[in-house]
N, C-alpha and C. Protein backbone atom coordinates (compact mmCIF):
# COMPACT_ATOMS: atom_id res chain seq x y z
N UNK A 1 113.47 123.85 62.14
CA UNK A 1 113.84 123.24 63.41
C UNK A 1 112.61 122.66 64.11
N UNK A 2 113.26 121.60 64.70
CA UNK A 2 111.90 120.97 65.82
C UNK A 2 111.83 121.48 66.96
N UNK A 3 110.73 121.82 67.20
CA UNK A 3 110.33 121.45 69.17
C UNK A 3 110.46 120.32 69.71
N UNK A 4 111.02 120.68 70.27
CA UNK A 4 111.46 118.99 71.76
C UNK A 4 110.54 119.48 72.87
N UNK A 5 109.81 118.42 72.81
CA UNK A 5 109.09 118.60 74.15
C UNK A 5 109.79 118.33 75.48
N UNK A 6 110.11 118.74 76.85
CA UNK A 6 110.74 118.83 78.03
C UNK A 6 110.22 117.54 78.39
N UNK A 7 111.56 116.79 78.93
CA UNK A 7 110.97 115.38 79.51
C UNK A 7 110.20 115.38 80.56
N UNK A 8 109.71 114.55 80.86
CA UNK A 8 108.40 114.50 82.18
C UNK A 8 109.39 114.91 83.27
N UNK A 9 108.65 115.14 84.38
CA UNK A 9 109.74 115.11 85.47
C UNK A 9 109.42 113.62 86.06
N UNK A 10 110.55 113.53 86.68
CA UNK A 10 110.83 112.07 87.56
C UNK A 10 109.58 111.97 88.31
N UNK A 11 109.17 110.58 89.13
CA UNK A 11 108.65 110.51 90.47
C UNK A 11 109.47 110.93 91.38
N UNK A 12 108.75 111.00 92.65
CA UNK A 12 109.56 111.33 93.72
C UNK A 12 110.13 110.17 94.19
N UNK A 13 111.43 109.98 95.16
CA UNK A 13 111.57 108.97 95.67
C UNK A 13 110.77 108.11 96.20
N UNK A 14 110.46 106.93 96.22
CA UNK A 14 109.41 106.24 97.09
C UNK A 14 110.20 106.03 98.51
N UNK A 15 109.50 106.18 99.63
CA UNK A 15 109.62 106.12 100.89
C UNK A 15 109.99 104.40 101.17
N UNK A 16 110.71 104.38 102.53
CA UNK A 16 111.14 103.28 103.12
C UNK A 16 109.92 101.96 103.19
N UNK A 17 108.57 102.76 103.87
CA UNK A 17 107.44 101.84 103.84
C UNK A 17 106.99 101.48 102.39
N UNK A 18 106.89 102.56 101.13
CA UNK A 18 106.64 102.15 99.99
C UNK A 18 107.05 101.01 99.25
N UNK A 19 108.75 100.99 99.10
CA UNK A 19 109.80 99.96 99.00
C UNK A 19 108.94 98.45 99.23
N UNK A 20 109.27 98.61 100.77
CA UNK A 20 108.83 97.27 101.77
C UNK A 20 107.70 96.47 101.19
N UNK A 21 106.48 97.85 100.99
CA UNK A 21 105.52 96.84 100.61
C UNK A 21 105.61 96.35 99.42
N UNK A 22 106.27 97.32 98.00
CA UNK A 22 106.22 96.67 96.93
C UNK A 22 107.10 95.21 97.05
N UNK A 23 107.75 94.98 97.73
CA UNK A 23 109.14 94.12 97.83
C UNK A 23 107.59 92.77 98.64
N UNK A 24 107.18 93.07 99.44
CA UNK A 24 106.41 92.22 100.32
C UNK A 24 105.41 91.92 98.73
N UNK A 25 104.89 92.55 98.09
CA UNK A 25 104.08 92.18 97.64
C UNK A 25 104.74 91.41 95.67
N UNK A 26 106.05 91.76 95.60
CA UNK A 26 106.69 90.79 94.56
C UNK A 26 106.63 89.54 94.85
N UNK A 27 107.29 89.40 96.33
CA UNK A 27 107.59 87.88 96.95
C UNK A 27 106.44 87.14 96.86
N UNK A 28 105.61 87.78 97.38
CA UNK A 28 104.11 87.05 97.40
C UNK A 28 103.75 86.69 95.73
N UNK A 29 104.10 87.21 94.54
CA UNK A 29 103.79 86.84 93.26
C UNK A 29 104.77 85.78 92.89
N UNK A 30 105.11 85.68 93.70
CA UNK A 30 106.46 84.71 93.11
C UNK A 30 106.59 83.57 93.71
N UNK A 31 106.52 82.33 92.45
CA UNK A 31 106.57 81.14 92.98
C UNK A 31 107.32 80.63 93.38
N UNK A 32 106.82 79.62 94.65
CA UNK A 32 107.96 78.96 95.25
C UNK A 32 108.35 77.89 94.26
N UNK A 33 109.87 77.42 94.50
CA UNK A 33 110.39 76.06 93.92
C UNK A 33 109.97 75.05 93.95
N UNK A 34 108.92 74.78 94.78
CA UNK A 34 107.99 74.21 94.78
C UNK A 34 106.96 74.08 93.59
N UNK A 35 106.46 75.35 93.64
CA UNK A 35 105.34 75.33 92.30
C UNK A 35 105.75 75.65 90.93
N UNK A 36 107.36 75.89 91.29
CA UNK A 36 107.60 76.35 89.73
C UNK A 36 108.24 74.86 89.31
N UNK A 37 108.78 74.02 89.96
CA UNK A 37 109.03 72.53 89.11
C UNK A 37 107.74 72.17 88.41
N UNK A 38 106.39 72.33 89.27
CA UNK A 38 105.26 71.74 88.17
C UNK A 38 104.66 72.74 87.45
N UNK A 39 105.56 73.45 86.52
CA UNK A 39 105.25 74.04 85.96
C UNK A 39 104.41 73.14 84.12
N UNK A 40 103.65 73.44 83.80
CA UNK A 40 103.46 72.10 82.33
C UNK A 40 104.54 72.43 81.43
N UNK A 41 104.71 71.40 80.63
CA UNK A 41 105.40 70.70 79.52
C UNK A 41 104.96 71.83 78.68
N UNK A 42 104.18 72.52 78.58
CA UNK A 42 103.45 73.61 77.57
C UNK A 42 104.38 74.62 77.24
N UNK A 43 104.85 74.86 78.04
CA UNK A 43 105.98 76.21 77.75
C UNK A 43 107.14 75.65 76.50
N UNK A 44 107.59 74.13 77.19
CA UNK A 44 108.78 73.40 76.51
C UNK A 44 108.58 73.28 75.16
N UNK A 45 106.99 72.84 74.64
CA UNK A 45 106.42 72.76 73.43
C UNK A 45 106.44 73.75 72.26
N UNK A 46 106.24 74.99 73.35
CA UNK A 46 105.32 76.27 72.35
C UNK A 46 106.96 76.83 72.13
N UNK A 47 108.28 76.99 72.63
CA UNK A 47 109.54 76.99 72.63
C UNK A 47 109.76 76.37 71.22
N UNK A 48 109.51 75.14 71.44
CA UNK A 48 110.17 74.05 70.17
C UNK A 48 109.06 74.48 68.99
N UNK A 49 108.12 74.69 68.78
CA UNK A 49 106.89 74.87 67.88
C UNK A 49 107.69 76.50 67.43
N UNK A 50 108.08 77.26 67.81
CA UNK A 50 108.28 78.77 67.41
C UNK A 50 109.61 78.69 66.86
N UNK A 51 110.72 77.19 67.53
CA UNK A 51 111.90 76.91 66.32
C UNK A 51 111.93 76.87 65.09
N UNK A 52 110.25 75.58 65.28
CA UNK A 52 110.36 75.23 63.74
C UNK A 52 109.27 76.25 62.57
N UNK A 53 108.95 77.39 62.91
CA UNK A 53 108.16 77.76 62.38
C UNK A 53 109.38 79.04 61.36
N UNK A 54 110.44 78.90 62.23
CA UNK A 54 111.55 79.85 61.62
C UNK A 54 111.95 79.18 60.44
């Protein structure tokens, strides 16, 4: 027979202010519609390049 090791225990809940700031500080990583239209052609490329390599 195996030993199972006991799962970790959880974190604790994060608090109301914790939340807020992670939430304040996603928004802030996240581009506006603005900057994500000029996003480069590079992504569209390396997409089509990884089709044809299948």
């Amino acid at each position: 027979m195996s030993n199972w090791q006991k799962p970790s225990k959880r974190e604790p809940p994060k608090t109301k202010a914790e939340l807020r700031e992670m939430l304040t500080e996603a928004v802030r990583n996240t581009p506006s519609p603005d900057q994500a239209s000029k996003r480069p052609v590079k992504a569209k490329k390396t997409a089509a390049g990884a089709a044809d390599v299948d």
